[in-house]
C-alpha atoms as a PDB file:
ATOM      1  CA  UNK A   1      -5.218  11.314  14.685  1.00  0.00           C
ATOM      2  CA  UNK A   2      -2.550   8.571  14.606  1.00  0.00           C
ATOM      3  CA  UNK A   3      -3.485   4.951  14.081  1.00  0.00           C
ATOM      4  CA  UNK A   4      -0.353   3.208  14.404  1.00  0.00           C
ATOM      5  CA  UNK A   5       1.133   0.426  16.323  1.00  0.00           C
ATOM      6  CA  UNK A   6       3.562   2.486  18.308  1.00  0.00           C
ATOM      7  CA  UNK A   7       4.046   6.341  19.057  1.00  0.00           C
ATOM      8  CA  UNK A   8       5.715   8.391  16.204  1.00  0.00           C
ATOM      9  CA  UNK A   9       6.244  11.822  15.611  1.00  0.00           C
ATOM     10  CA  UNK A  10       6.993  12.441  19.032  1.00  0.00           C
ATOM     11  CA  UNK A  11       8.694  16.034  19.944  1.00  0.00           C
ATOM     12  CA  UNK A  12      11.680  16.293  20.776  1.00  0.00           C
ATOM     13  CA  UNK A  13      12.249  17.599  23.988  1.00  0.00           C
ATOM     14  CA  UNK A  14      15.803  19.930  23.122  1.00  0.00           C
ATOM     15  CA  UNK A  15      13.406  21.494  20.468  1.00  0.00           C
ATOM     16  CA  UNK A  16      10.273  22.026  22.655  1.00  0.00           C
ATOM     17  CA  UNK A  17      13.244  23.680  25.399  1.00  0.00           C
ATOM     18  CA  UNK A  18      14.684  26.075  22.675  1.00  0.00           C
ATOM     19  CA  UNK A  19      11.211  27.082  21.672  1.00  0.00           C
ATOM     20  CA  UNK A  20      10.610  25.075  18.975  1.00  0.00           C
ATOM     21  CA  UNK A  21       7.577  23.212  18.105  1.00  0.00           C
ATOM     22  CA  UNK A  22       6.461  20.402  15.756  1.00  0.00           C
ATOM     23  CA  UNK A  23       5.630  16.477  16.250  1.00  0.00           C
ATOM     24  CA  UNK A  24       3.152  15.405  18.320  1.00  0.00           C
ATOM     25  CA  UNK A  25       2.185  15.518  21.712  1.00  0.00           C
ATOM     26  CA  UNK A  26       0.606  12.516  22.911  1.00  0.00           C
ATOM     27  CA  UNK A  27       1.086  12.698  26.483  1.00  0.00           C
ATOM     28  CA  UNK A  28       1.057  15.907  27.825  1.00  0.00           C
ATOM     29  CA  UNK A  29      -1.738  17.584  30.075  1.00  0.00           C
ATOM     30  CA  UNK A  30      -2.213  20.349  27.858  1.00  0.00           C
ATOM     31  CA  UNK A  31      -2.544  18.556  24.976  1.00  0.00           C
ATOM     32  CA  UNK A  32      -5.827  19.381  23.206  1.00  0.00           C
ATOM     33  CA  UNK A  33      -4.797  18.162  19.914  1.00  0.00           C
ATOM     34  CA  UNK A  34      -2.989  15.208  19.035  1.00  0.00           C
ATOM     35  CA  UNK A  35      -4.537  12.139  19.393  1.00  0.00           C
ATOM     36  CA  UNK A  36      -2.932   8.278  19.035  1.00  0.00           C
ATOM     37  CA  UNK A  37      -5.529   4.815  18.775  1.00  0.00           C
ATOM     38  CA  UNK A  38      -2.511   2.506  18.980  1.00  0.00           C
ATOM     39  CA  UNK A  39      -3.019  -1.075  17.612  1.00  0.00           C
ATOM     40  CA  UNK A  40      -3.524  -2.195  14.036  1.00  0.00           C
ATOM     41  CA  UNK A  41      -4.308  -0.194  11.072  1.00  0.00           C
ATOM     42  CA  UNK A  42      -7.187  -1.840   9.064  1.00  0.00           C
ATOM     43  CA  UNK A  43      -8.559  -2.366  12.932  1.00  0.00           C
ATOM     44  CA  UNK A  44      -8.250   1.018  13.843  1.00  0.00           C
ATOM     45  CA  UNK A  45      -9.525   2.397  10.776  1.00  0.00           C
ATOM     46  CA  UNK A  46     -12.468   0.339  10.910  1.00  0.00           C
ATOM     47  CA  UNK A  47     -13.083   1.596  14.549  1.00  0.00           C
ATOM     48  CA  UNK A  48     -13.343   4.818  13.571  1.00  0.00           C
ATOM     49  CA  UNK A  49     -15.627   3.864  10.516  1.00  0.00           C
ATOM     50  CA  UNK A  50     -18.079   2.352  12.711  1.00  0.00           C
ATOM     51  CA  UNK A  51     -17.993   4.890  15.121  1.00  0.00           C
ATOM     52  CA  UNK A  52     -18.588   7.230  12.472  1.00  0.00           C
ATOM     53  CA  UNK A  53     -21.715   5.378  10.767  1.00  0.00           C
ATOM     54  CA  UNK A  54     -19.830   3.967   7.897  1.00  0.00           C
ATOM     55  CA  UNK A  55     -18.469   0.950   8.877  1.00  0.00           C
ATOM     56  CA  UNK A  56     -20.325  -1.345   6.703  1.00  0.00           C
ATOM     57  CA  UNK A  57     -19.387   0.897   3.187  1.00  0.00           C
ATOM     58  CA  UNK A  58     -15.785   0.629   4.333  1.00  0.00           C
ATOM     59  CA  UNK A  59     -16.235  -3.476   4.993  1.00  0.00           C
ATOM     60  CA  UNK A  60     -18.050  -3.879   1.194  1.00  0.00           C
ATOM     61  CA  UNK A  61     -14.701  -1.046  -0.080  1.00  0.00           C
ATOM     62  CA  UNK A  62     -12.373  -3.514   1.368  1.00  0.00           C
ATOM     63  CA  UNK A  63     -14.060  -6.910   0.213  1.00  0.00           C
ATOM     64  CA  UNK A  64     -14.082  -5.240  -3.291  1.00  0.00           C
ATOM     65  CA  UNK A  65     -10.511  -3.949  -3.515  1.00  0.00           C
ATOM     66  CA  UNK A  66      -9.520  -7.061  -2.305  1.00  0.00           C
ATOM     67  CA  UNK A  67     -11.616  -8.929  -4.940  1.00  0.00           C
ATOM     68  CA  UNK A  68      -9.903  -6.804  -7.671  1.00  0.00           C
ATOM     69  CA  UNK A  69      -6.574  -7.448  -6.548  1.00  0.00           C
ATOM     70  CA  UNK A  70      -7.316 -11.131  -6.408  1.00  0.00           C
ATOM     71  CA  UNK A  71      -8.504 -10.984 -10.370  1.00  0.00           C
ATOM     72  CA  UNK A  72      -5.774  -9.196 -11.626  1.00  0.00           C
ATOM     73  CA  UNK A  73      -3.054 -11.682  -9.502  1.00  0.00           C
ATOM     74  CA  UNK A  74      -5.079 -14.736 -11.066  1.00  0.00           C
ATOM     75  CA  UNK A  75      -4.696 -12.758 -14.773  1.00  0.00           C
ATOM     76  CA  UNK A  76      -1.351 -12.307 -14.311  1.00  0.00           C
ATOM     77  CA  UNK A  77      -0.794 -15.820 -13.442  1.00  0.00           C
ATOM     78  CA  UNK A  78      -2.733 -17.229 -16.522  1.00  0.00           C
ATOM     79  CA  UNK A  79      -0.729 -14.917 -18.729  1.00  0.00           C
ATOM     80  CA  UNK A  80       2.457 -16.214 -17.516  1.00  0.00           C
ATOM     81  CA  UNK A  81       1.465 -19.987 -17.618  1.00  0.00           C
ATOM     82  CA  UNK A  82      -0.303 -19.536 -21.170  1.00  0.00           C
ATOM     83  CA  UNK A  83       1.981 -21.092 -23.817  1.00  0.00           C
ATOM     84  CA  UNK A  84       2.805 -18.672 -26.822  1.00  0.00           C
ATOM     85  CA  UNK A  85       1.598 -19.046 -29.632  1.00  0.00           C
ATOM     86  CA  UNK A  86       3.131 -20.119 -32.550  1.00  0.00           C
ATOM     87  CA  UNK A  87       2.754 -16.710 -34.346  1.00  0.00           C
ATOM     88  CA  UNK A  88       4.353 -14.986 -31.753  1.00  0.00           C
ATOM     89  CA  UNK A  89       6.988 -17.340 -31.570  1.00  0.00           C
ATOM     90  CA  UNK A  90       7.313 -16.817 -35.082  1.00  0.00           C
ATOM     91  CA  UNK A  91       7.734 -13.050 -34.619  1.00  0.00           C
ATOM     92  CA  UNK A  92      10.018 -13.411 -32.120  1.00  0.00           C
ATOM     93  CA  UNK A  93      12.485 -15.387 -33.729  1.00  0.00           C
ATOM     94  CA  UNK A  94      12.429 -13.186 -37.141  1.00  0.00           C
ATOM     95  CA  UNK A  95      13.206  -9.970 -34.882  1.00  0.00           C
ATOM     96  CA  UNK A  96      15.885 -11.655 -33.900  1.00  0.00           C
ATOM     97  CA  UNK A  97      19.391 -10.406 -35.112  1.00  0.00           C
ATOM     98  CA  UNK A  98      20.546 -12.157 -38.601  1.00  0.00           C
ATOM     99  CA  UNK A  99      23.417 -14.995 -38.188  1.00  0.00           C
ATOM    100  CA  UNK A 100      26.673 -13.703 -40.276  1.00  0.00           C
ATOM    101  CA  UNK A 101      26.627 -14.765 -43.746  1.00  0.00           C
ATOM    102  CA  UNK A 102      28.631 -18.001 -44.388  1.00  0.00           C
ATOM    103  CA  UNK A 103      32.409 -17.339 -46.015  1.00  0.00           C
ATOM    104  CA  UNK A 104      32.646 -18.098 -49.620  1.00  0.00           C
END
């Protein structure tokens, strides 16, 4: 099964004349196994959930996944915008290389 928004993995047709197989075979006759639900992924995918009785698991997966991702781009944020403090500024500035001592 393909969910994509346009045929891929087509076969070539010089490699299907020499006897060669491989890719997929979307519209052929005597195709009895490659199958393509063209359109959108998440919408595809969530075809197939539903039609498969798990459609709502995969809706809560998604709302979760997407809730996680949401927290750890609002962390990341805060850490950014969050001033140091003066400790660490401390720290920073004493691993910092030593000036040259002054001439005598």
């Amino acid at each position: 099964l393909l969910i994509n928004r346009e045929k891929a993995g087509h076969r070539d047709r010089l490699m299907r004349m020499l006897g060669m197989g491989g890719g997929m075979d979307f519209d052929s006759d005597t195709n009895s196994r490659d199958v393509l639900w063209q359109g959108d992924c998440d919408e595809g995918c969530q075809h197939l959930a539903d039609e498969l009785g798990w459609g709502e698991e995969l809706k809560l997966m998604v709302k979760e996944e997407h809730r996680k991702i949401d927290e750890e781009k609002a962390r990341e944020k805060s850490a950014k915008n969050t001033p140091k403090k003066v400790e660490d500024l401390q720290k920073s500035s004493d691993n910092q290389s030593p000036e040259s001592p002054p001439d005598s």
